[in-house]
PDB file of N, CA and C in Angstrom:
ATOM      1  N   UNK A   1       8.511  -0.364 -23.846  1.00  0.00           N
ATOM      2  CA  UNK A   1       8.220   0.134 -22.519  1.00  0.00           C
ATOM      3  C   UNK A   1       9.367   1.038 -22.091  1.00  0.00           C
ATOM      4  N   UNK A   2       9.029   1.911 -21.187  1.00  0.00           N
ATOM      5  CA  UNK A   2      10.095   3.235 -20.744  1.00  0.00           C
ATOM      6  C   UNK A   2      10.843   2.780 -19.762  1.00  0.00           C
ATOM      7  N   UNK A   3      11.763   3.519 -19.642  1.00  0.00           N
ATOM      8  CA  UNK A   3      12.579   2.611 -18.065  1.00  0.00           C
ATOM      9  C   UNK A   3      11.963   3.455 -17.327  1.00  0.00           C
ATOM     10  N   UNK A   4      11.376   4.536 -17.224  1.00  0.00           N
ATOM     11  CA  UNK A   4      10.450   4.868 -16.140  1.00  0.00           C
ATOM     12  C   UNK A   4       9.632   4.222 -15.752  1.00  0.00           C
ATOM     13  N   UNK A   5       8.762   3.722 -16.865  1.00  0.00           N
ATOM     14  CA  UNK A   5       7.713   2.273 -16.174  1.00  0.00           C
ATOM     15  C   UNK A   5       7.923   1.484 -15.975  1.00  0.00           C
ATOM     16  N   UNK A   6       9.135   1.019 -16.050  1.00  0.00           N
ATOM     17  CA  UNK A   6      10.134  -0.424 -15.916  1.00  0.00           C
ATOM     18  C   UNK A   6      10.681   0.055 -13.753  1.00  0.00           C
ATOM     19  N   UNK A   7      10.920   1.656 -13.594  1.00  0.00           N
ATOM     20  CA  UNK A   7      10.834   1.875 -12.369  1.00  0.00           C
ATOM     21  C   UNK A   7       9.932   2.275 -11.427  1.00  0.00           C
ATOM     22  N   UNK A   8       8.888   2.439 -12.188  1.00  0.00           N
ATOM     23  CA  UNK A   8       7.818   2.697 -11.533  1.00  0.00           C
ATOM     24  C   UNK A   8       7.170   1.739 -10.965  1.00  0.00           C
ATOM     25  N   UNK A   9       6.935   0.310 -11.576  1.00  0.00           N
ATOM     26  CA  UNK A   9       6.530  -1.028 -11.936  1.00  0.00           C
ATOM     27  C   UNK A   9       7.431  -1.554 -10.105  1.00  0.00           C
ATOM     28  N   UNK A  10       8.704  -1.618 -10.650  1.00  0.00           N
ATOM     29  CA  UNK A  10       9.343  -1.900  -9.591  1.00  0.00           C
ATOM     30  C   UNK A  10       8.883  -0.886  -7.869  1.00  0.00           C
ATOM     31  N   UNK A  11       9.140  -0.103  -8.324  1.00  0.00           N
ATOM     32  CA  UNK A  11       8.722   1.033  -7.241  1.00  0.00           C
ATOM     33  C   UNK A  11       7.075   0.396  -6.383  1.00  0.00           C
ATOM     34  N   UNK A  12       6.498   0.370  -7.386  1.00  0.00           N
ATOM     35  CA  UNK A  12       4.647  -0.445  -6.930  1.00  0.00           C
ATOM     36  C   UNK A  12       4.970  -2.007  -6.233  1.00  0.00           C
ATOM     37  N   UNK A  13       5.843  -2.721  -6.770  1.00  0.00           N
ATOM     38  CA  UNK A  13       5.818  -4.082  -6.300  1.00  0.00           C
ATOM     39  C   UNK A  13       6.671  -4.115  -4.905  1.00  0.00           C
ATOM     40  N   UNK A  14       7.626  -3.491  -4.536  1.00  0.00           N
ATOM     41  CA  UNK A  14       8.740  -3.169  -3.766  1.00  0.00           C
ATOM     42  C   UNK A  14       7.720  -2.640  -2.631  1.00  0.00           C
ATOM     43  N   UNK A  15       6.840  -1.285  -2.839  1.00  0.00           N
ATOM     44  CA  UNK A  15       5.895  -1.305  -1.851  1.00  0.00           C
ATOM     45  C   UNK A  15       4.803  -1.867  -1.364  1.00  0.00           C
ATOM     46  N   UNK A  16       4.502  -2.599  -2.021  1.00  0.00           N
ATOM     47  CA  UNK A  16       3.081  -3.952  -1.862  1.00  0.00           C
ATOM     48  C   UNK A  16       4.127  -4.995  -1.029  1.00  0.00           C
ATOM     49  N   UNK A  17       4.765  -4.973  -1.349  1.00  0.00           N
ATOM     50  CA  UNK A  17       5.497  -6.231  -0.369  1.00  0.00           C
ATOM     51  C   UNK A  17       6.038  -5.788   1.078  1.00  0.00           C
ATOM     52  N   UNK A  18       5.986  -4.626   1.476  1.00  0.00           N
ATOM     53  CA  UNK A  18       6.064  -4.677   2.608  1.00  0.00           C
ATOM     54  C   UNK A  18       4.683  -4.927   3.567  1.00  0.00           C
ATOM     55  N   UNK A  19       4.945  -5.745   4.695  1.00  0.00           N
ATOM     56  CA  UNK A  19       4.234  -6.071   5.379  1.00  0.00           C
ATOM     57  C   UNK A  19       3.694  -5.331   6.706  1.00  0.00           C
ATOM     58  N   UNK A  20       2.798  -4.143   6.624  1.00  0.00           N
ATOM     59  CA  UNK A  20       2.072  -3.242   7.442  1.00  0.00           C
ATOM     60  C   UNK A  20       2.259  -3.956   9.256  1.00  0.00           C
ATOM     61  N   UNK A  21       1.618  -5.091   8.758  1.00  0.00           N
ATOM     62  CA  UNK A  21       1.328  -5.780  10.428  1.00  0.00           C
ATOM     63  C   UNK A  21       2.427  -6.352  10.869  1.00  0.00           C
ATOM     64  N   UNK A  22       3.402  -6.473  10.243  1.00  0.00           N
ATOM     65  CA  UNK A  22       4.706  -6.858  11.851  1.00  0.00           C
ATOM     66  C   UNK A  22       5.619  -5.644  11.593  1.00  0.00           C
ATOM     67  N   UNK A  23       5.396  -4.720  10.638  1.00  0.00           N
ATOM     68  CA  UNK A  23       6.125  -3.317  11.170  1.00  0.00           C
ATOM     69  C   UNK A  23       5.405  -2.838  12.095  1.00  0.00           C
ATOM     70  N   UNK A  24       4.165  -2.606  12.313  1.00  0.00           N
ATOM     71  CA  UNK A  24       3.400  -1.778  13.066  1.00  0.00           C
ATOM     72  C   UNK A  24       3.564  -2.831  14.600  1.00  0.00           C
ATOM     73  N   UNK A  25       3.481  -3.976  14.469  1.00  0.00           N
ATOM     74  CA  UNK A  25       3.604  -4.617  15.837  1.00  0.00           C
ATOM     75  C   UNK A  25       5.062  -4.602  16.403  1.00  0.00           C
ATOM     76  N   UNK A  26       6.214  -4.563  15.209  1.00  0.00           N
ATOM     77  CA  UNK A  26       7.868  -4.354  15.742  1.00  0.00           C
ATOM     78  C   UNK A  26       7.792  -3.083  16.592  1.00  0.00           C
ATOM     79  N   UNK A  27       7.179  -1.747  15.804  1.00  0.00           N
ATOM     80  CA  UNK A  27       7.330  -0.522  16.540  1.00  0.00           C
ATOM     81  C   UNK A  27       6.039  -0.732  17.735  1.00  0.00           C
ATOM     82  N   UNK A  28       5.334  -0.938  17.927  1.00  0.00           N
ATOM     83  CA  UNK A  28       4.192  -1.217  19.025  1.00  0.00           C
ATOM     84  C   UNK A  28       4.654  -2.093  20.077  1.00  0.00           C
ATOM     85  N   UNK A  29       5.705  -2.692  19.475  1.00  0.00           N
ATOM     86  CA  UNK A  29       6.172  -4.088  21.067  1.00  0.00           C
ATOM     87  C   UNK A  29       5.462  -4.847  21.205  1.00  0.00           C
ATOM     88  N   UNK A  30       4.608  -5.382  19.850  1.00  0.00           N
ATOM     89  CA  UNK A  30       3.755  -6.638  19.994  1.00  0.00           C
ATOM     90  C   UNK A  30       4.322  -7.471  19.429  1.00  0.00           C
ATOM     91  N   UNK A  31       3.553  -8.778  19.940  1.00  0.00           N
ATOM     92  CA  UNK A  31       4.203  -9.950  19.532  1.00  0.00           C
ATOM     93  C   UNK A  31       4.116 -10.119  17.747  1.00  0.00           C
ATOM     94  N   UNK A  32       5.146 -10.997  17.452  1.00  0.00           N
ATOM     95  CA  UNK A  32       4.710 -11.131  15.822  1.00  0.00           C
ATOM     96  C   UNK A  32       3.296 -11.839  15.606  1.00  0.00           C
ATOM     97  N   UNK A  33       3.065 -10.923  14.741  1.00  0.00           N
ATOM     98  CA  UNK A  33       1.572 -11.663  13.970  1.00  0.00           C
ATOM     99  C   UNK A  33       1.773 -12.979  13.472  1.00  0.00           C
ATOM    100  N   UNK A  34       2.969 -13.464  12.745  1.00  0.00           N
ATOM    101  CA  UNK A  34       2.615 -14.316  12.109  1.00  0.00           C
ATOM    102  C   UNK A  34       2.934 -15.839  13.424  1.00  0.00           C
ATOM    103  N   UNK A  35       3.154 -15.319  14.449  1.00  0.00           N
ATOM    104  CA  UNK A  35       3.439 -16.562  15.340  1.00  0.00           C
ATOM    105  C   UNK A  35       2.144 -16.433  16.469  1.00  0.00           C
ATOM    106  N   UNK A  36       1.132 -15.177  16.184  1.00  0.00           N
ATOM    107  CA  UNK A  36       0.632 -15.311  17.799  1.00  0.00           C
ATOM    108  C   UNK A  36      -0.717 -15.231  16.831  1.00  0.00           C
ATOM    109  N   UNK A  37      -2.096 -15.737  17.460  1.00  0.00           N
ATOM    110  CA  UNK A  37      -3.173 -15.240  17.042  1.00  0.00           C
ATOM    111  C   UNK A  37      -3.750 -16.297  15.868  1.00  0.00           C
ATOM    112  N   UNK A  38      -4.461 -15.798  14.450  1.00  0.00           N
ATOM    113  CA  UNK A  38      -4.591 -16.882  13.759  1.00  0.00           C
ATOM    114  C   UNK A  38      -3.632 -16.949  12.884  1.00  0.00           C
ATOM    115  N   UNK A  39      -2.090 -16.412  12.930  1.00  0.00           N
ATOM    116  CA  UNK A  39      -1.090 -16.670  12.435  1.00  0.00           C
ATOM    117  C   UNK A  39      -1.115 -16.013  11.186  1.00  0.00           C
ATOM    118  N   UNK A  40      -1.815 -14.800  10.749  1.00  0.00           N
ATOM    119  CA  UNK A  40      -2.022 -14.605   9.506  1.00  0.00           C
ATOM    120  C   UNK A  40      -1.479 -12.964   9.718  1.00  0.00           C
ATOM    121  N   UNK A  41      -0.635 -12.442   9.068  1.00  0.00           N
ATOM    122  CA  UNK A  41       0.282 -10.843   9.364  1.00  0.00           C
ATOM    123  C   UNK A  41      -1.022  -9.893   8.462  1.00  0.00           C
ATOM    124  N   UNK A  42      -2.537  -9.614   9.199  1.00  0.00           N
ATOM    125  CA  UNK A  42      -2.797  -8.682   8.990  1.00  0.00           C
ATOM    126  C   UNK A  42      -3.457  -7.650   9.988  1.00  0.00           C
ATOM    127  N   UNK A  43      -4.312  -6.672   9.621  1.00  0.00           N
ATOM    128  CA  UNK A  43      -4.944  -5.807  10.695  1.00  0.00           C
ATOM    129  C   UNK A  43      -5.416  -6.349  10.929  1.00  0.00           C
ATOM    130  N   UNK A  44      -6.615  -7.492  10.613  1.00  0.00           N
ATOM    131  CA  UNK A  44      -7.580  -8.525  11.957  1.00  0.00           C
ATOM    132  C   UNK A  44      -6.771  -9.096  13.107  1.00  0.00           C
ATOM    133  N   UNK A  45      -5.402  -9.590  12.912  1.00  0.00           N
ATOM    134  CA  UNK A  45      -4.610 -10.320  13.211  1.00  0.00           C
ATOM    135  C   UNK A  45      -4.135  -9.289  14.807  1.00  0.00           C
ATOM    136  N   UNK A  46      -3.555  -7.902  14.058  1.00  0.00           N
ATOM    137  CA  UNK A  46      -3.398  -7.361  15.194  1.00  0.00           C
ATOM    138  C   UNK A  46      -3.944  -6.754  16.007  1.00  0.00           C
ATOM    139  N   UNK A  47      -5.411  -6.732  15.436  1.00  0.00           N
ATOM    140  CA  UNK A  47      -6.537  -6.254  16.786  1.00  0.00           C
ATOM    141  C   UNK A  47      -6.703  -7.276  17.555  1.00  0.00           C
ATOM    142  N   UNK A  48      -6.598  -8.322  16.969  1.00  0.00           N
ATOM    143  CA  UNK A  48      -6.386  -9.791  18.258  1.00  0.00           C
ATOM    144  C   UNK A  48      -5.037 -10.153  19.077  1.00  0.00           C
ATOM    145  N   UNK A  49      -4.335  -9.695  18.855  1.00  0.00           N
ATOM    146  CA  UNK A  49      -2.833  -9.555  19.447  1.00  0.00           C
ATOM    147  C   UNK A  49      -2.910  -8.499  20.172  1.00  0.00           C
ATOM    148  N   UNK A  50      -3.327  -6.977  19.547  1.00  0.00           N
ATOM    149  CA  UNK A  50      -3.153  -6.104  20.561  1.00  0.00           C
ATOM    150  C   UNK A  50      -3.988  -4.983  20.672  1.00  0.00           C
ATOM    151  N   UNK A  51      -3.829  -4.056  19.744  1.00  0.00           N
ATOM    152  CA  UNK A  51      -5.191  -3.067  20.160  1.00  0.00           C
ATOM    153  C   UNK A  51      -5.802  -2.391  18.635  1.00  0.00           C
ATOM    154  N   UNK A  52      -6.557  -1.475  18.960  1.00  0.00           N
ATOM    155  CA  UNK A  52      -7.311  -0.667  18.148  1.00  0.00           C
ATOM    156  C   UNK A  52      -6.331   0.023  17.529  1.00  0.00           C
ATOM    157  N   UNK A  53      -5.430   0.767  18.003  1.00  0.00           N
ATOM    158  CA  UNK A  53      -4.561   2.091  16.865  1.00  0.00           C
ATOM    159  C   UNK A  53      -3.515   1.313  16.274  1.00  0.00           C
ATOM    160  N   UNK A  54      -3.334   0.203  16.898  1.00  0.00           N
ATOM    161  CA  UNK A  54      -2.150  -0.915  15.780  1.00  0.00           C
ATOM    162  C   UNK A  54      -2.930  -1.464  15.047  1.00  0.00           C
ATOM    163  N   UNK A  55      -4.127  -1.611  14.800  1.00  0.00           N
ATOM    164  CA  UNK A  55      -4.925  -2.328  14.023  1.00  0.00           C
ATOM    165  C   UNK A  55      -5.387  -1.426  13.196  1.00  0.00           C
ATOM    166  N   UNK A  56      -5.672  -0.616  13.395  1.00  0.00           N
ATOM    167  CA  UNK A  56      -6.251   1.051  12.496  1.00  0.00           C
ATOM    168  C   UNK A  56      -5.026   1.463  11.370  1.00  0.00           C
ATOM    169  N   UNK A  57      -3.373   1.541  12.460  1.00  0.00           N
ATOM    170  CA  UNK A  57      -2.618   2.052  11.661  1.00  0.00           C
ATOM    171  C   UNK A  57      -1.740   0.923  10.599  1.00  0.00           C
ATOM    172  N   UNK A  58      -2.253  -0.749  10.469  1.00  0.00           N
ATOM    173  CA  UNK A  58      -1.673  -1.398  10.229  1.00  0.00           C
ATOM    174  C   UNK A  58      -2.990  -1.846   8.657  1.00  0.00           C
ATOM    175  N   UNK A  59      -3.930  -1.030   9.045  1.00  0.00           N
ATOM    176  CA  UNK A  59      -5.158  -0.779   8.011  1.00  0.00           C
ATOM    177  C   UNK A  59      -5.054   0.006   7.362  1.00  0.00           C
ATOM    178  N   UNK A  60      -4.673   1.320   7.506  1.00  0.00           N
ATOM    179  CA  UNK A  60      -4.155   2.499   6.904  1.00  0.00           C
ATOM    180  C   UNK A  60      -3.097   2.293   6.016  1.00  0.00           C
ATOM    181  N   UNK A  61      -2.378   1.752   7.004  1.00  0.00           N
ATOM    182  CA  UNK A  61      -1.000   1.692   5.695  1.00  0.00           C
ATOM    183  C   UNK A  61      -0.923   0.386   4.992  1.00  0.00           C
ATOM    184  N   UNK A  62      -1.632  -0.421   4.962  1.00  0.00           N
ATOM    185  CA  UNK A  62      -1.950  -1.549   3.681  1.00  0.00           C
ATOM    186  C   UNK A  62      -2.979  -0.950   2.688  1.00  0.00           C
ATOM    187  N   UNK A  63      -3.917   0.118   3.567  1.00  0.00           N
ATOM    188  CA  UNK A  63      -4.573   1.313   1.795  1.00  0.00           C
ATOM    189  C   UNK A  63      -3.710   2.131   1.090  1.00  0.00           C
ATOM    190  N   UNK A  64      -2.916   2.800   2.091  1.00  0.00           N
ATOM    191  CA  UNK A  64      -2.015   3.715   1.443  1.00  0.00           C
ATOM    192  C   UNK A  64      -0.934   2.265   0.382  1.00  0.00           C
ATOM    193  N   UNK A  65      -0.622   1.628   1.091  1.00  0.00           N
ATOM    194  CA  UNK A  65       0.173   0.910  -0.486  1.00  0.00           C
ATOM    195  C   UNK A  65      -0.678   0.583  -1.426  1.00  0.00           C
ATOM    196  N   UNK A  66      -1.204   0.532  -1.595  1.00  0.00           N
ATOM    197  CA  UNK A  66      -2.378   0.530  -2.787  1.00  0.00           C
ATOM    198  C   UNK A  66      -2.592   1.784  -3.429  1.00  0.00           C
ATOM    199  N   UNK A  67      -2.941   2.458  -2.421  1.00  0.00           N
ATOM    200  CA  UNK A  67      -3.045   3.952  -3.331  1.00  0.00           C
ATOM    201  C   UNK A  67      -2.087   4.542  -3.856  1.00  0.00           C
ATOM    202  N   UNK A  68      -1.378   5.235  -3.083  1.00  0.00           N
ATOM    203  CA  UNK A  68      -0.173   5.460  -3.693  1.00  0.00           C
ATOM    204  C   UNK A  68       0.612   4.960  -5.155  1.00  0.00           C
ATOM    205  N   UNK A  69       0.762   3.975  -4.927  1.00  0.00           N
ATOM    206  CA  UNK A  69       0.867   3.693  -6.728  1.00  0.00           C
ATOM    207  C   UNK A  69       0.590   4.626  -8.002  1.00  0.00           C
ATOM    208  N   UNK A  70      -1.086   3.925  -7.276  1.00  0.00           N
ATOM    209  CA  UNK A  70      -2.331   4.278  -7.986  1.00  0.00           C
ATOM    210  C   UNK A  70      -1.862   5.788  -8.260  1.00  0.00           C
ATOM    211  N   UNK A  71      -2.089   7.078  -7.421  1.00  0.00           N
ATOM    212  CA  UNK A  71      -2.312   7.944  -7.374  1.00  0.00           C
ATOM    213  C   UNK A  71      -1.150   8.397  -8.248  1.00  0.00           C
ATOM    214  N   UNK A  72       0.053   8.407  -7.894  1.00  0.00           N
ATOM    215  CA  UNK A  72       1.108   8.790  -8.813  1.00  0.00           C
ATOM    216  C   UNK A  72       1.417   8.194  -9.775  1.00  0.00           C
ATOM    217  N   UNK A  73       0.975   7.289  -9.945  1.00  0.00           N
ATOM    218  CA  UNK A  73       0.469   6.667 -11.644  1.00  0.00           C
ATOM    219  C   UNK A  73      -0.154   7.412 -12.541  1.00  0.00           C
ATOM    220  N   UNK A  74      -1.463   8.020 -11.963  1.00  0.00           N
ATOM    221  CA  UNK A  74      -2.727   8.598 -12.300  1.00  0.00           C
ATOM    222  C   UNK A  74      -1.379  10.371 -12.654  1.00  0.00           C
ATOM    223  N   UNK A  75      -0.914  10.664 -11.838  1.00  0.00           N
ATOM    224  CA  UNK A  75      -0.704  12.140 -11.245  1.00  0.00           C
ATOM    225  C   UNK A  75       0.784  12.400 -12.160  1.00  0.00           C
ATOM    226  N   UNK A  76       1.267  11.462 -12.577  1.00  0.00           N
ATOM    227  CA  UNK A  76       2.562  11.628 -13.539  1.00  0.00           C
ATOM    228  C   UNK A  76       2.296  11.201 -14.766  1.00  0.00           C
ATOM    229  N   UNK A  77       1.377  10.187 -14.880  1.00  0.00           N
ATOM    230  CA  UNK A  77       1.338  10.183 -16.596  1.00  0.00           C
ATOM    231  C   UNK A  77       0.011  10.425 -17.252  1.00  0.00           C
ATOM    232  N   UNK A  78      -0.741  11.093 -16.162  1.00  0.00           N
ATOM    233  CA  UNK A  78      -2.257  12.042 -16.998  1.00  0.00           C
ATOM    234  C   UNK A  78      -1.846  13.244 -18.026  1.00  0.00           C
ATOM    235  N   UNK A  79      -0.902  14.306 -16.973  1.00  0.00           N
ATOM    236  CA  UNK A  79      -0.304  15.177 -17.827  1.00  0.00           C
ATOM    237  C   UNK A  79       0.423  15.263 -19.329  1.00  0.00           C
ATOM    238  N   UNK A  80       0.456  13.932 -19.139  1.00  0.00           N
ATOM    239  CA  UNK A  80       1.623  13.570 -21.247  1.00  0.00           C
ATOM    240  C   UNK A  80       0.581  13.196 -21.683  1.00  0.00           C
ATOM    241  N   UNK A  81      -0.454  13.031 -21.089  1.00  0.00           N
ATOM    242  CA  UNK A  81      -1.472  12.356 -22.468  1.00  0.00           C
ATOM    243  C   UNK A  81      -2.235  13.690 -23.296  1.00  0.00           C
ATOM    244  N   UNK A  82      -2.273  12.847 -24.328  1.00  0.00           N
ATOM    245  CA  UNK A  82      -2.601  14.402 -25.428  1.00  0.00           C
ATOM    246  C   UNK A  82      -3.850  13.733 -25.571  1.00  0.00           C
ATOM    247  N   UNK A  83      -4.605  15.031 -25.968  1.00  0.00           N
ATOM    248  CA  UNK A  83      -6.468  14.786 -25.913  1.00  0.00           C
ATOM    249  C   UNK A  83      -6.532  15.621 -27.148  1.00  0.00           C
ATOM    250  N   UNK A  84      -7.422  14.686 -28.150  1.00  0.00           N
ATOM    251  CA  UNK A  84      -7.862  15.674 -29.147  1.00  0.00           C
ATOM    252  C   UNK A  84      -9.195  16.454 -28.996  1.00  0.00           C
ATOM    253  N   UNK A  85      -9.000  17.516 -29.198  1.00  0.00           N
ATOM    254  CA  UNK A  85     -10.671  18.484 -28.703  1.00  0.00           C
ATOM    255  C   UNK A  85     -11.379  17.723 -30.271  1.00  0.00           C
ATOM    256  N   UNK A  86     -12.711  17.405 -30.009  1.00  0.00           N
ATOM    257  CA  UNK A  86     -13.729  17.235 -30.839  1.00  0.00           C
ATOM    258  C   UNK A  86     -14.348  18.454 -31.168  1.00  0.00           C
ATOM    259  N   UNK A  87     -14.858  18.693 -32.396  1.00  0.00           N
ATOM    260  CA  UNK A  87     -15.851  19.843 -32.669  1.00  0.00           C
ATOM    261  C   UNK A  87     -17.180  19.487 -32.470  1.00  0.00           C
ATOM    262  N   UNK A  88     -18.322  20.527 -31.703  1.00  0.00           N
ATOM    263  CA  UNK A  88     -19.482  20.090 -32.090  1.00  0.00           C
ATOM    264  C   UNK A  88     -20.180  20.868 -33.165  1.00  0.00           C
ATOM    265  N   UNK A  89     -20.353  19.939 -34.002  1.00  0.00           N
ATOM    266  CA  UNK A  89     -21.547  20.400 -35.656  1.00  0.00           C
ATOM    267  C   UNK A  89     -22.719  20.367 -34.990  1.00  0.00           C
TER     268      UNK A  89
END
């Protein structure tokens, strides 16, 4: 394995672990998710704590960590892959 994928690897897990819903409620001035509501730190959590655009943007950015990965996964190591052209007989 490459130490690029050895940092990339890290890079993906490092961002999955941050937690969308008590950043978005720290900067919003809501209470913590994991103490108010059904105690669970996600976007359901903070549309019941507080509103629609903390709940939207606390939805958004738990897709974007997912994607992201994904995407520059896809977007840095598509280009090295070698493709053999087939002939058609």
């Amino acid at each position: 394995m490459s130490l690029f994928a050895l940092f990339y690897m890290l890079f993906a897990y490092l961002l999955g672990s941050i937690s969308s819903a008590i950043l978005i409620c720290r900067l919003a001035g809501l209470p913590d998710p994991r103490q108010n509501g059904s105690h669970n730190p996600g976007a359901t959590n903070v549309l019941r704590i507080g509103n629609r655009k903390s709940a939207l943007a606390a939805l958004i950015f738990d897709m974007l960590k997912g994607m992201i990965p994904v995407w520059a996964g896809y977007y840095l190591v598509y280009p090295t892959i070698k493709t053999k052209k087939i002939k058609n007989k």
